[in-house]
PDB file of N, CA and C in Angstrom:
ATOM      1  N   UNK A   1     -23.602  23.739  -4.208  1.00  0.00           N
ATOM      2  CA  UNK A   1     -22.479  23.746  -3.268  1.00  0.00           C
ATOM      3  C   UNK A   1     -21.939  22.330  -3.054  1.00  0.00           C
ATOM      4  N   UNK A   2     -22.627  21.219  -2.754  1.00  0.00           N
ATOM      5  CA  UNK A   2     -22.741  19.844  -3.033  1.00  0.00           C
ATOM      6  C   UNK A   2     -21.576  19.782  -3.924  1.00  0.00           C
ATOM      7  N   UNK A   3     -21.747  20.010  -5.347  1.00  0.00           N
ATOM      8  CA  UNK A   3     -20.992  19.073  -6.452  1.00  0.00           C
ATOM      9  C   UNK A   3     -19.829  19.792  -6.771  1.00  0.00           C
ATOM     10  N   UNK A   4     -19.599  21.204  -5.910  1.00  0.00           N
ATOM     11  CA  UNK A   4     -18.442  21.843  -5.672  1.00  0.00           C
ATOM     12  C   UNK A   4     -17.569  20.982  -5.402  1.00  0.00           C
ATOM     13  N   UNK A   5     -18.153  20.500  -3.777  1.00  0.00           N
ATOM     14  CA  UNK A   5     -17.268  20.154  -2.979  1.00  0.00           C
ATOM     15  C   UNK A   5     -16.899  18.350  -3.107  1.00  0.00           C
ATOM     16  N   UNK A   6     -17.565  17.913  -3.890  1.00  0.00           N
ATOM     17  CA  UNK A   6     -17.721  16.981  -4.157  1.00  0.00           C
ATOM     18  C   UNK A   6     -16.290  16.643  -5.647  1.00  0.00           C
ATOM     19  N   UNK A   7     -15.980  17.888  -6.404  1.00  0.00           N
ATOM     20  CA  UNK A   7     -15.490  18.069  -7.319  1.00  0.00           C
ATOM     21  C   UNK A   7     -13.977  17.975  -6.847  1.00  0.00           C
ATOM     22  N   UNK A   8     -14.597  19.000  -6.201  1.00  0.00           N
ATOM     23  CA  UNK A   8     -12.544  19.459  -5.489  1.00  0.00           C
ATOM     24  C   UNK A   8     -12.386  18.512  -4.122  1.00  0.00           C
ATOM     25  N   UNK A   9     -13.178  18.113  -3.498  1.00  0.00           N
ATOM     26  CA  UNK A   9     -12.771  16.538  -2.604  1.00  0.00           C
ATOM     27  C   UNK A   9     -12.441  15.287  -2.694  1.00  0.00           C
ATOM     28  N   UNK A  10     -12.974  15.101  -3.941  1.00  0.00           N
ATOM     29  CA  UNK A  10     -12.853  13.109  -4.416  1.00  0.00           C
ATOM     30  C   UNK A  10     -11.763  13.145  -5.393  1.00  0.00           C
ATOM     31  N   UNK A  11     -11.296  14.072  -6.103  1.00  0.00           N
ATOM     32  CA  UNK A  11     -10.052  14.225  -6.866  1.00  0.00           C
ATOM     33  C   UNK A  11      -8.570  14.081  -6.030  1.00  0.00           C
ATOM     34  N   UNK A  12      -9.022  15.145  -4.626  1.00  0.00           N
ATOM     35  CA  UNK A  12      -8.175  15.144  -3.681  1.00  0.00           C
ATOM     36  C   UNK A  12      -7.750  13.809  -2.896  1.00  0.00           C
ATOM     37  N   UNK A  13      -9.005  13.223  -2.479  1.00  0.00           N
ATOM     38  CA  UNK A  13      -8.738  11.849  -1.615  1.00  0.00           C
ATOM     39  C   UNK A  13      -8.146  10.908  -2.583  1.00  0.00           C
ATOM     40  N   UNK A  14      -8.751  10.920  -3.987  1.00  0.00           N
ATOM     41  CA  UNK A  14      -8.186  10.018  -4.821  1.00  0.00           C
ATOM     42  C   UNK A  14      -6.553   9.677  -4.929  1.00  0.00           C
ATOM     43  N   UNK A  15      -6.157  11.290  -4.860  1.00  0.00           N
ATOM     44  CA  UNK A  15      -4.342  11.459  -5.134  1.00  0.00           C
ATOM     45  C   UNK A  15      -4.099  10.958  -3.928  1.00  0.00           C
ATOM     46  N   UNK A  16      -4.097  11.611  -2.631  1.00  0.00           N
ATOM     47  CA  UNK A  16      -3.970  11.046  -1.438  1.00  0.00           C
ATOM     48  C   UNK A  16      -3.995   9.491  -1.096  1.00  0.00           C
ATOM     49  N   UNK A  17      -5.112   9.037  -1.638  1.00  0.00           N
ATOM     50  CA  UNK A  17      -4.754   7.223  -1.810  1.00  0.00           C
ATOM     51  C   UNK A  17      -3.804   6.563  -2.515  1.00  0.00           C
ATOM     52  N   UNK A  18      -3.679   7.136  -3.858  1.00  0.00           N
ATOM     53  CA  UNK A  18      -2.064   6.855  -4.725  1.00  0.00           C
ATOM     54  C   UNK A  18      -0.951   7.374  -4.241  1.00  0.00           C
ATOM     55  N   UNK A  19      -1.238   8.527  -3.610  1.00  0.00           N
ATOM     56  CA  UNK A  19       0.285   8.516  -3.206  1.00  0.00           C
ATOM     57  C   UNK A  19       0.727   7.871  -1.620  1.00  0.00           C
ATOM     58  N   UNK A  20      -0.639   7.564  -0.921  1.00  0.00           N
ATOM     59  CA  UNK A  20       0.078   6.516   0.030  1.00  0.00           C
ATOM     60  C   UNK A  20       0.134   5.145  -0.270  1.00  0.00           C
ATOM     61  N   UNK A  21      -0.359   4.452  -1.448  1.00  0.00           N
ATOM     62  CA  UNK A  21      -0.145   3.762  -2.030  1.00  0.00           C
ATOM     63  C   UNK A  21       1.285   3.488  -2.085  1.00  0.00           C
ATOM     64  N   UNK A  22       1.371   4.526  -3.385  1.00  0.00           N
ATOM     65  CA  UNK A  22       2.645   4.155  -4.182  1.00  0.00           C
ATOM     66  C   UNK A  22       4.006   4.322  -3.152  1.00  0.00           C
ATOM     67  N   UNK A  23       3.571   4.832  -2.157  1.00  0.00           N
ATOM     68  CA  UNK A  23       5.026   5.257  -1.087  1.00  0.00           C
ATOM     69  C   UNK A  23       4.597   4.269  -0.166  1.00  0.00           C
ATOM     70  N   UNK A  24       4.160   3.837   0.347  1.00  0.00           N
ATOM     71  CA  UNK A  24       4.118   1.992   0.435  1.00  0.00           C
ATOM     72  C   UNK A  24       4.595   0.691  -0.134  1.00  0.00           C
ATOM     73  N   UNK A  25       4.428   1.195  -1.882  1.00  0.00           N
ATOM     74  CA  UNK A  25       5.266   0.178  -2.489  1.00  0.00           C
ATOM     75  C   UNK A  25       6.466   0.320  -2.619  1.00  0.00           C
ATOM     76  N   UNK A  26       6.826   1.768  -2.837  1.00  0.00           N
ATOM     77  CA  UNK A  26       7.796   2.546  -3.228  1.00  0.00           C
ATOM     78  C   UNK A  26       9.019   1.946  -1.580  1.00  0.00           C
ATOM     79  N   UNK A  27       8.540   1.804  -0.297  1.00  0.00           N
ATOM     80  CA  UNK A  27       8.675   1.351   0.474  1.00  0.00           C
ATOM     81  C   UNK A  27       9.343   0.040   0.974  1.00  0.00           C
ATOM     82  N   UNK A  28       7.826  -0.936   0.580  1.00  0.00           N
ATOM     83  CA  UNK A  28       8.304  -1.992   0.294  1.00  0.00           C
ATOM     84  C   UNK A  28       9.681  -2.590  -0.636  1.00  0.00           C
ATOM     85  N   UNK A  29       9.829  -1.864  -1.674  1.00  0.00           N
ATOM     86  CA  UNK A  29      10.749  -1.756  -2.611  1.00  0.00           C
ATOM     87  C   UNK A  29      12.212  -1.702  -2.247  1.00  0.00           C
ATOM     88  N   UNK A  30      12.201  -0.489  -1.070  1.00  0.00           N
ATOM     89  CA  UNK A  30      13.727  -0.023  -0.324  1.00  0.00           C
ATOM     90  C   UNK A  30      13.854  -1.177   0.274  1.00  0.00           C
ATOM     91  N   UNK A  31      13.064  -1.890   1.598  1.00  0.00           N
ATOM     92  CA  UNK A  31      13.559  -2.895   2.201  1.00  0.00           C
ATOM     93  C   UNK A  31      13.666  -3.980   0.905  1.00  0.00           C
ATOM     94  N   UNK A  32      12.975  -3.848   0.116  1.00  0.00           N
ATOM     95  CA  UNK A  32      13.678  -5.547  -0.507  1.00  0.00           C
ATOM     96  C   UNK A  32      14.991  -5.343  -1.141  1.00  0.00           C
ATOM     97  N   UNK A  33      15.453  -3.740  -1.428  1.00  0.00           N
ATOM     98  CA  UNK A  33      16.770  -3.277  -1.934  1.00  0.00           C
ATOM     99  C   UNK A  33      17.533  -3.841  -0.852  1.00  0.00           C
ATOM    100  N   UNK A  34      17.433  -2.914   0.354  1.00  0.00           N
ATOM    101  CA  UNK A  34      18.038  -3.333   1.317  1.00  0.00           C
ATOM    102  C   UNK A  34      18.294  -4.744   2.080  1.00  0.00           C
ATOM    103  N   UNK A  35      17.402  -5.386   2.035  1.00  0.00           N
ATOM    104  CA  UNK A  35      17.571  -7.060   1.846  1.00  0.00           C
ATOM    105  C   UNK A  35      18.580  -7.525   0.831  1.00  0.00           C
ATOM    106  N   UNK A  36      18.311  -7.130  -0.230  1.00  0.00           N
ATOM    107  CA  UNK A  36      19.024  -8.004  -1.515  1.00  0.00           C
ATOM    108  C   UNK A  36      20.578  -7.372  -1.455  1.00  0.00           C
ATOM    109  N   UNK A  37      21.005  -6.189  -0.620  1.00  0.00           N
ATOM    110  CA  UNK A  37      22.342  -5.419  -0.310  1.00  0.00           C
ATOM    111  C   UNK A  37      23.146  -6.643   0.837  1.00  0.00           C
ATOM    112  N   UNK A  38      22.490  -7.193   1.582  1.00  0.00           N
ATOM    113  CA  UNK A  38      22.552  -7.814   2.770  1.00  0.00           C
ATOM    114  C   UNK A  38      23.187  -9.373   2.457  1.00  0.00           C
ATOM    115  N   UNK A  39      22.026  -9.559   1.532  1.00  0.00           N
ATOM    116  CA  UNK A  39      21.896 -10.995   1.073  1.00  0.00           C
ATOM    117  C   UNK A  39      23.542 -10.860   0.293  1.00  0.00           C
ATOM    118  N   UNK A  40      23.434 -10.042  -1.265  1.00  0.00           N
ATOM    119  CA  UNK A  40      24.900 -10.670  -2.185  1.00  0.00           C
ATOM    120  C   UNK A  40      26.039 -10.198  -1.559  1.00  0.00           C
ATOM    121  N   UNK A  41      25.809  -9.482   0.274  1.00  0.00           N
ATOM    122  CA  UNK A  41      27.582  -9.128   0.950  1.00  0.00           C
ATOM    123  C   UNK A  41      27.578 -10.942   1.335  1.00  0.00           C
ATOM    124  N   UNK A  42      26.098 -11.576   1.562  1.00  0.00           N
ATOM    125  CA  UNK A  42      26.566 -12.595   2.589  1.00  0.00           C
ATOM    126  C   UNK A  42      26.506 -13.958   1.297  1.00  0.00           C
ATOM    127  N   UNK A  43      26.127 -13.552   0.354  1.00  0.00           N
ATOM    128  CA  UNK A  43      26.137 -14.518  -0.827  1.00  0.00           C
ATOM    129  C   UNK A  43      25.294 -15.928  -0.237  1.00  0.00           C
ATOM    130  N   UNK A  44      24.209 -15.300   0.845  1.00  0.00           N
ATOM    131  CA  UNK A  44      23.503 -16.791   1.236  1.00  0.00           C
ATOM    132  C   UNK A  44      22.452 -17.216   0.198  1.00  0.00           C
ATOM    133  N   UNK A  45      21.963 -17.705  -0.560  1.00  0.00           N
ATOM    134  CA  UNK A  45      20.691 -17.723  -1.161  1.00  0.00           C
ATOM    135  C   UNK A  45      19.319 -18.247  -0.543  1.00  0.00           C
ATOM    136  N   UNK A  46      19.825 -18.807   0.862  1.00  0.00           N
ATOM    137  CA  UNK A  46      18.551 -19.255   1.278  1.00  0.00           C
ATOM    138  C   UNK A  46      17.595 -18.248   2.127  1.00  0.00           C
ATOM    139  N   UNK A  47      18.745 -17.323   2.554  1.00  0.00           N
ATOM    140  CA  UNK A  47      18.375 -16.034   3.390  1.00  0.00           C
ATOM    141  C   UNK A  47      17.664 -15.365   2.055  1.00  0.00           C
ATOM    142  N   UNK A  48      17.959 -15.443   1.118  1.00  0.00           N
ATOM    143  CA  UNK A  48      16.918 -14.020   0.233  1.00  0.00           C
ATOM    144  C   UNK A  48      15.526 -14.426   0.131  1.00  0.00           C
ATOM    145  N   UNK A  49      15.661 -15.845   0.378  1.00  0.00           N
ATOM    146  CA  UNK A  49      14.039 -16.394  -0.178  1.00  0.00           C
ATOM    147  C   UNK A  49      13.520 -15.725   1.370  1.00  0.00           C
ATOM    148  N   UNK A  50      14.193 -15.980   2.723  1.00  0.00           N
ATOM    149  CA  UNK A  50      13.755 -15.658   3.614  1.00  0.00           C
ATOM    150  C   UNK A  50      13.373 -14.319   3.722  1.00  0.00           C
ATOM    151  N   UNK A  51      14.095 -13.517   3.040  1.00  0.00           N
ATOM    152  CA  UNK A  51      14.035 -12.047   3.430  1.00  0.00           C
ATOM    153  C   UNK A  51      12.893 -11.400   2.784  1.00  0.00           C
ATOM    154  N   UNK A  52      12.462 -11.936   1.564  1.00  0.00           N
ATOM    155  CA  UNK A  52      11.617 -11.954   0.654  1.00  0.00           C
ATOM    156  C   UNK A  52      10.327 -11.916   1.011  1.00  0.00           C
ATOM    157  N   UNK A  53      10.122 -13.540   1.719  1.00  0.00           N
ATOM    158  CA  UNK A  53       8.903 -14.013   2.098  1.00  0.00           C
ATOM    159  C   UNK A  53       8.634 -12.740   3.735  1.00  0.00           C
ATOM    160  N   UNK A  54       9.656 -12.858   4.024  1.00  0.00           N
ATOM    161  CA  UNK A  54       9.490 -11.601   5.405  1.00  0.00           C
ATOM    162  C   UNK A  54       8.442 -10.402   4.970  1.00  0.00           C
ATOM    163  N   UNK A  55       9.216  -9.452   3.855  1.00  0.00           N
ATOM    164  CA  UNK A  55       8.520  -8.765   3.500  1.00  0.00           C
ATOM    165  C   UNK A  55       7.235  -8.437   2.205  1.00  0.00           C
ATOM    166  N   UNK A  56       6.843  -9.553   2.005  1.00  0.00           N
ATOM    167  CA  UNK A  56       5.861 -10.401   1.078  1.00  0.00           C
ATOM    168  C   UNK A  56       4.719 -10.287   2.152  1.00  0.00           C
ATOM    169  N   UNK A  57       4.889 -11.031   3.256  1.00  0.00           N
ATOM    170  CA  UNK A  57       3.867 -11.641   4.472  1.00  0.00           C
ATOM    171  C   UNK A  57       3.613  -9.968   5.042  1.00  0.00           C
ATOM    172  N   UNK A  58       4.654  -9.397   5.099  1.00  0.00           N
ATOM    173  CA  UNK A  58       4.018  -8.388   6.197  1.00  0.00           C
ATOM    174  C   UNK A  58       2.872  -7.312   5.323  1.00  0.00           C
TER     175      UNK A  58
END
């Protein structure tokens, strides 16, 4: 019963960790879209390094 549950549980948590993973990066990703949308309306370049390092650090 053990290696049942052991079979059909650690496969499960495994996906569950990649996919909050990847929708974390997947995440991270939108705000740096959304940063870099921000940045070439305002054509600043010093703001992207800023916006960057913003969401780098967090």
């Amino acid at each position: 019963m053990k290696k049942v549950l052991l079979k059909v549980f650690l496969p499960t948590l495994l996906l569950f960790a990649f996919l909050s993973l990847t929708s974390k990066v997947i995440f991270a990703a939108e705000i740096i879209r959304s940063f870099d949308v921000n940045i070439i309306a305002k054509k600043d370049g010093v703001m992207k390094v800023d916006a960057v390092e913003e969401v780098v650090g967090s």
